[in-house]
Protein backbone atom coordinates (compact mmCIF):
# COMPACT_ATOMS: atom_id res chain seq x y z
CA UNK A 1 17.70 -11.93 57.03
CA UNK A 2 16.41 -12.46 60.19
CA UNK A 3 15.64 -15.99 61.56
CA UNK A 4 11.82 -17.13 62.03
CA UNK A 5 9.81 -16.07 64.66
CA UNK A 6 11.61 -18.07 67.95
CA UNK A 7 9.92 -19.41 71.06
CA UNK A 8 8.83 -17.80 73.80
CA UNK A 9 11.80 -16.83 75.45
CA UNK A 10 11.51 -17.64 79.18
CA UNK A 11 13.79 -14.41 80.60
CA UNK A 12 11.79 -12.30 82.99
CA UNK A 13 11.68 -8.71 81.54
CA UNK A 14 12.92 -7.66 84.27
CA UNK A 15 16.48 -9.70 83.95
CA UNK A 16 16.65 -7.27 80.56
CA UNK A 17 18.50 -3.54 80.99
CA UNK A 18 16.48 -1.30 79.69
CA UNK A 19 18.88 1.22 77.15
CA UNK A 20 16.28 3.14 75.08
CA UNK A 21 12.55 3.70 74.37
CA UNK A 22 9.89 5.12 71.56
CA UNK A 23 6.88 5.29 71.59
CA UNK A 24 6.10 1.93 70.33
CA UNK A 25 9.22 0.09 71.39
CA UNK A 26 11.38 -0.43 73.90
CA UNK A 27 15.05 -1.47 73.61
CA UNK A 28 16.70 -3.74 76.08
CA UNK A 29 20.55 -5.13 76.06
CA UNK A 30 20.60 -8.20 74.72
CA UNK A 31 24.66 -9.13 74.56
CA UNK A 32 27.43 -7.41 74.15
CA UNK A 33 26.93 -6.58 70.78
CA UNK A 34 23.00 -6.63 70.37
CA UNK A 35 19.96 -4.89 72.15
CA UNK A 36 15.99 -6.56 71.71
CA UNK A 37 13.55 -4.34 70.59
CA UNK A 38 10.56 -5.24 72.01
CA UNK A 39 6.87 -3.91 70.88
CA UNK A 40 4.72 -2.66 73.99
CA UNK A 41 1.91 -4.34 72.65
CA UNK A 42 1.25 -8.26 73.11
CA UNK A 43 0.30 -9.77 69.91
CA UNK A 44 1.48 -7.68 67.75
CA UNK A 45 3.62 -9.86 65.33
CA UNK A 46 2.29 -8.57 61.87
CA UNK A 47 4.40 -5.03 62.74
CA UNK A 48 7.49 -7.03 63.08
CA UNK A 49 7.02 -8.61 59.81
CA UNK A 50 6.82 -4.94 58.36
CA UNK A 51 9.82 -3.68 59.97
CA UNK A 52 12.21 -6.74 58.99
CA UNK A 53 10.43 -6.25 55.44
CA UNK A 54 11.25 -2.41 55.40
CA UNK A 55 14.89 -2.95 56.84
CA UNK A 56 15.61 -5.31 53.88
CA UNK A 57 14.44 -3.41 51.16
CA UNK A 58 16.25 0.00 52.78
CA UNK A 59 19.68 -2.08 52.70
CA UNK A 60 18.97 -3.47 49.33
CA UNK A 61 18.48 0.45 48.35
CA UNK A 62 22.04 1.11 49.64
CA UNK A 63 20.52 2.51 52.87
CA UNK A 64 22.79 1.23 56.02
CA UNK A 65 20.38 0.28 58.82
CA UNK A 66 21.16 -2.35 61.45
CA UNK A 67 21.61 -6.17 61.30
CA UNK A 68 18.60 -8.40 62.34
CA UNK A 69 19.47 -11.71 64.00
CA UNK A 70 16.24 -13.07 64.95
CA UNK A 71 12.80 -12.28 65.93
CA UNK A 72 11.60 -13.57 69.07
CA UNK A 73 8.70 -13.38 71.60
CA UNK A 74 9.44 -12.01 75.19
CA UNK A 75 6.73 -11.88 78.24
CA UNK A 76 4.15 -11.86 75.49
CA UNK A 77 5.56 -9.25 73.10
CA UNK A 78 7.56 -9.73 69.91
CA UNK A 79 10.94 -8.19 68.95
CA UNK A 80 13.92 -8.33 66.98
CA UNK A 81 17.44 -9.31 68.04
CA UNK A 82 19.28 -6.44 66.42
CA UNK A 83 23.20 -5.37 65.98
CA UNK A 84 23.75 -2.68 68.78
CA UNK A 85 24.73 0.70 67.57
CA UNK A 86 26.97 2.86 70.05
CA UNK A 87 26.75 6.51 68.98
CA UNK A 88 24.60 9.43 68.62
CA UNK A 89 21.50 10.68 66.92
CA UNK A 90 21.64 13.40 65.00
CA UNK A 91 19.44 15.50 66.93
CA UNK A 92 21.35 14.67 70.35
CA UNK A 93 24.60 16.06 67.83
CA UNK A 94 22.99 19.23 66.86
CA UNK A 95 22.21 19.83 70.78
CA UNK A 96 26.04 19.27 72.11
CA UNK A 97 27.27 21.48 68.69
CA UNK A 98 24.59 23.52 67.35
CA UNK A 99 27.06 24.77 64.73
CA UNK A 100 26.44 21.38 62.79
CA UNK A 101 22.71 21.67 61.76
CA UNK A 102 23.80 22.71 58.28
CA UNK A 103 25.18 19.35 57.91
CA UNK A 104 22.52 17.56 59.71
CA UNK A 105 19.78 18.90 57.87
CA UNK A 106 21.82 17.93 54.67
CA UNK A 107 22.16 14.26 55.91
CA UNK A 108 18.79 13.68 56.68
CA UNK A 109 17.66 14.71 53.32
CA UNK A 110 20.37 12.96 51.44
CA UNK A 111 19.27 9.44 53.35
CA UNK A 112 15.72 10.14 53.03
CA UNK A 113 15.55 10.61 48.87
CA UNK A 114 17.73 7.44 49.30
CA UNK A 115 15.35 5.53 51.27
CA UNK A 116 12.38 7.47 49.01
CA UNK A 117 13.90 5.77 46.09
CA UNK A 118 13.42 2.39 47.06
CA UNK A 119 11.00 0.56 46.25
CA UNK A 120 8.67 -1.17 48.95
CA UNK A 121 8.02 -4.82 49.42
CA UNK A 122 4.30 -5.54 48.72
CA UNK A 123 3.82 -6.97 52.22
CA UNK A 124 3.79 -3.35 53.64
CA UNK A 125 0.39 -1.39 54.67
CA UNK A 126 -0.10 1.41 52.12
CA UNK A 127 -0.08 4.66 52.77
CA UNK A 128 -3.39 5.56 51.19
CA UNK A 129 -5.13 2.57 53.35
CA UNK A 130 -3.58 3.82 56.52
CA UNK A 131 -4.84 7.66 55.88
CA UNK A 132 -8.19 7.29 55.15
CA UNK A 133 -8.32 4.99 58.43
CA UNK A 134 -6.88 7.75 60.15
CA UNK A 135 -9.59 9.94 58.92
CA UNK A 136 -12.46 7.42 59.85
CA UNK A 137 -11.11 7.76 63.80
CA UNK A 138 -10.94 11.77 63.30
CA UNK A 139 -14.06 12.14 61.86
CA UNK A 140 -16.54 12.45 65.32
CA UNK A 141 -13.47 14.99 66.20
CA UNK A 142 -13.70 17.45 63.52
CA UNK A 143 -16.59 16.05 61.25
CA UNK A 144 -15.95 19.09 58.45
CA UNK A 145 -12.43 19.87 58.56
CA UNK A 146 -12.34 16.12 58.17
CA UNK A 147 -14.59 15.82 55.47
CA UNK A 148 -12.74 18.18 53.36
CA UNK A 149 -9.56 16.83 54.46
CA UNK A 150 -10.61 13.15 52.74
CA UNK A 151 -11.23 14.91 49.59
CA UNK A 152 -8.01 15.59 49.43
CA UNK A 153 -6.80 12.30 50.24
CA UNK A 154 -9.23 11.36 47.05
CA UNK A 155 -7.59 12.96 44.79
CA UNK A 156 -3.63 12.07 45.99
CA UNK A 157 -1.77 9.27 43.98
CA UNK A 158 -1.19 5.85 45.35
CA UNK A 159 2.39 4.66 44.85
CA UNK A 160 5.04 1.85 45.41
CA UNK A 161 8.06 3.68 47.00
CA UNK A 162 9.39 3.07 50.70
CA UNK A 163 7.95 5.56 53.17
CA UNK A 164 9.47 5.21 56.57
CA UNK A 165 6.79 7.16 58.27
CA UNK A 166 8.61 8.72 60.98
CA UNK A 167 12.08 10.00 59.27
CA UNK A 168 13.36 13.03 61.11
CA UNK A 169 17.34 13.41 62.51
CA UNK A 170 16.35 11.76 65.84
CA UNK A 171 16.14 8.53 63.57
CA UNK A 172 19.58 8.67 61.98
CA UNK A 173 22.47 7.55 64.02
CA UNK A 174 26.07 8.33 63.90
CA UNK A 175 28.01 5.18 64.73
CA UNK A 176 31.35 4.04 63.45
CA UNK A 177 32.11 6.89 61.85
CA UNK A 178 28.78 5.65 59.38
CA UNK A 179 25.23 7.04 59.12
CA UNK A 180 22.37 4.45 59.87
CA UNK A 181 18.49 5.20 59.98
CA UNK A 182 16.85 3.39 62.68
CA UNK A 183 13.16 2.25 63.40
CA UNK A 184 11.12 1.40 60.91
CA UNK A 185 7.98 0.11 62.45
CA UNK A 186 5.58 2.62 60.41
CA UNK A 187 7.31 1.73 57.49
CA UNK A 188 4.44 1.77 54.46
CA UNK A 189 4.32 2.00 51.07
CA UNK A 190 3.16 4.82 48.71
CA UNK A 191 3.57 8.11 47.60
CA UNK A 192 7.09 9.23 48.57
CA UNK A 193 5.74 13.13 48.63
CA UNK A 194 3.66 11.41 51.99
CA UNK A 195 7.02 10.78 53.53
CA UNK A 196 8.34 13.99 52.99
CA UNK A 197 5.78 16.10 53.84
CA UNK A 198 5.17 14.12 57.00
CA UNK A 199 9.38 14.85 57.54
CA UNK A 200 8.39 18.99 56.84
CA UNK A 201 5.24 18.86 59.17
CA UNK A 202 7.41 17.00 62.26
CA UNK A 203 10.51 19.51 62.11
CA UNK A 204 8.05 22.80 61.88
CA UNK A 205 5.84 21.55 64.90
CA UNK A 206 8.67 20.93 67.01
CA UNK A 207 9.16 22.74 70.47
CA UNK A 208 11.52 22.74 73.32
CA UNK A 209 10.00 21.68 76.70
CA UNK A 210 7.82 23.64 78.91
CA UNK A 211 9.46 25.90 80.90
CA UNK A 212 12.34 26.54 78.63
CA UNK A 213 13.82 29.81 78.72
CA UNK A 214 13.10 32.94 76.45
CA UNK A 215 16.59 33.00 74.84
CA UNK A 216 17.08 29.29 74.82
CA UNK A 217 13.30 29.46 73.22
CA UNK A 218 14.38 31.68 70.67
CA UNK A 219 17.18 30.02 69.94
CA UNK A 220 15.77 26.31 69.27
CA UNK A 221 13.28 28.39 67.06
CA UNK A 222 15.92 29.51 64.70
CA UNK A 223 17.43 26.61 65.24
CA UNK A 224 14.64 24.33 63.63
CA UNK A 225 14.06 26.43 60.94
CA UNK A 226 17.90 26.79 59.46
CA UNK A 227 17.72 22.69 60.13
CA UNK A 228 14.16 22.60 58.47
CA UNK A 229 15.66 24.12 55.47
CA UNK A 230 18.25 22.77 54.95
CA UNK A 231 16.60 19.54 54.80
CA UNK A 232 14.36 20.70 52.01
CA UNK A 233 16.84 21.61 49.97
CA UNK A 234 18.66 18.62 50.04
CA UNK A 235 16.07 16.09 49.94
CA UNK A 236 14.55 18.15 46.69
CA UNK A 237 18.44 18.24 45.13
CA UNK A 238 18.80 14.10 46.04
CA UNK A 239 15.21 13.11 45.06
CA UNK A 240 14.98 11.08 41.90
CA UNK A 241 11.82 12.59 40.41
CA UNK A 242 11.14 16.52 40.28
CA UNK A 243 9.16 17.44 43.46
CA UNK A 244 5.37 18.54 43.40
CA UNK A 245 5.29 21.70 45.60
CA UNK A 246 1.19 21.32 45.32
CA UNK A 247 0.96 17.41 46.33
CA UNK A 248 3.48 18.03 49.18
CA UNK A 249 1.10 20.66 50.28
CA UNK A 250 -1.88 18.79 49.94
CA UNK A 251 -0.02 15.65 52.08
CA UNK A 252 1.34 18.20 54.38
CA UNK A 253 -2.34 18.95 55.28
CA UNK A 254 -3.24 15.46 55.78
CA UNK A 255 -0.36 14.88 58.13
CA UNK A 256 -1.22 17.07 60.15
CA UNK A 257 -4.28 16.08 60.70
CA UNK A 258 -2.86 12.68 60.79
CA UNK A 259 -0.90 13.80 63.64
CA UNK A 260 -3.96 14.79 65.80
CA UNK A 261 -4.03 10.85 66.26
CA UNK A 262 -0.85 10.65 68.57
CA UNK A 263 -2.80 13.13 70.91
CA UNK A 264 0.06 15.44 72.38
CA UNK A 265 -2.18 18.33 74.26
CA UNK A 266 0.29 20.99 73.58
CA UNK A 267 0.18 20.49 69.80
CA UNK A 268 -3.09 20.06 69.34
CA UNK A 269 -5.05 23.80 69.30
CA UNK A 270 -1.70 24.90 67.07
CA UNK A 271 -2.49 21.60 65.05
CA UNK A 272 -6.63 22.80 64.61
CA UNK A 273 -5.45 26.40 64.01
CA UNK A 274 -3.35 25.57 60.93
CA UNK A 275 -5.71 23.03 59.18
CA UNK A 276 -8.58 25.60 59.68
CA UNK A 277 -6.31 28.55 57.97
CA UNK A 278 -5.58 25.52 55.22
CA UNK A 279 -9.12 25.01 55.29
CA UNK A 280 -10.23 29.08 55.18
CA UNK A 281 -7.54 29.41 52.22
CA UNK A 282 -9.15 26.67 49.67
CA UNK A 283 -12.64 27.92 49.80
């Protein structure tokens, strides 16, 4: 349990090492043994009540994650005083020994049904809430697609599980010889079918940088789909319920349009292409 929210603390940023960074977050040494991660927005101290909520309820589940010690408020911008993990994710793994993304894919399915399974606290946004925002900010995008894309939303079931929001093997971290799944600031609760198809849509849409070589491009092609598969298959084999190939499909469809949002350029006319084929097929 993590300690209230602290004072200000009076450290210049700049006296902090910087040792990692998200999109959200930033991670700074701390002590020996712990590392601050701080939100890049000011103000934002309702998300750090989520995340210490989520973290709670994922260790509860059985789900190892790493220790809080105490929120606290640096140049304007809350964090949490976490245990520092020393080791690897499993993505950085699967790039040094490409041999083990059998196993990784396997891991990251195993820990997600076991997160999936959890229940979430009642403090966290749901899922349903959070997509048809998402589709308010599309709309003036993509006013159809959209439209038809929120009667889809309609007709897909609430729920009361714990939905990380952003699982995928960059997120799970090999230290002491243990497995722990790391930040949980989109943590929600709903559906767990959201989660998972959200998990499908991130490892098909990923690429390897510009410029990247034809074989090396060929290779990290393979490469995602032997790790997307083998994901599925273990996530469906550890889930607790029977999975609903049609509502992962229909969520799948929503997250990506959902993912439209985070505006990456290079995604986004493969993004368009695939909900308008989705779109093309249903009518």
């Amino acid at each position: 349990m993590a300690e209230p929210l602290s004072e200000e603390h009076r450290l210049p940023l700049g006296s902090l090492r910087l040792v990692g960074q998200g999109g959200e977050a930033q991670i700074y040494a701390w002590s020996d043994d712990r590392v601050v991660r701080l939100l890049r927005a000011r103000g934002s101290n309702g998300r750090i009540a989520f995340e210490v909520a989520a973290l709670e309820a994922a260790r509860s589940a059985g789900v190892r994650v790493p220790q809080i010690y105490e929120e606290v408020v640096v140049d304007g911008r809350p964090g949490l005083v976490m245990e520092r993990l020393e080791g690897l994710d499993l993505l950085s793994i699967i790039g040094r020994k490409p041999w083990l993304v059998f196993r990784s894919g396997r891991l990251t399915g195993e820990i997600h049904a076991r997160i999936n399974a959890a229940r979430a606290p009642a403090s966290l946004p749901r899922v349903t809430d959070v997509v048809r925002d998402g589709m308010v900010r599309l709309k003036h995008q993509e006013p159809a697609l959209i439209e038809w894309i929120s009667g889809i939303v309609e007709r897909l079931p609430g729920g009361e599980a714990l939905c990380h929001g952003d699982f995928h093997p960059g997120q799970v971290m090999f230290s002491d010889a243990q497995y722990a799944a790391l930040d949980w600031s989109g943590a929600m609760r709903g559906d767990p079918l959201f989660d998972y198809a959200r998990t499908r849509v991130l490892l098909s849409i990923g690429e390897p940088p510009p410029g990247t070589g034809l074989p090396l491009r060929f290779l990290a092609t393979a490469g995602r789909q032997l790790l997307l598969s083998s994901y599925m298959r273990s996530y469906e084999r550890s889930a607790t319920e029977p999975v609903d190939g049609a509502r992962v499909r229909d969520w799948e469809i929503v997250t990506v349009a959902l993912r439209l949002l985070e505006n990456i350029a290079r995604e986004r006319s493969r993004l368009l292409r695939r909900l308008r084929r989705e779109c093309g097929s249903h009518r």
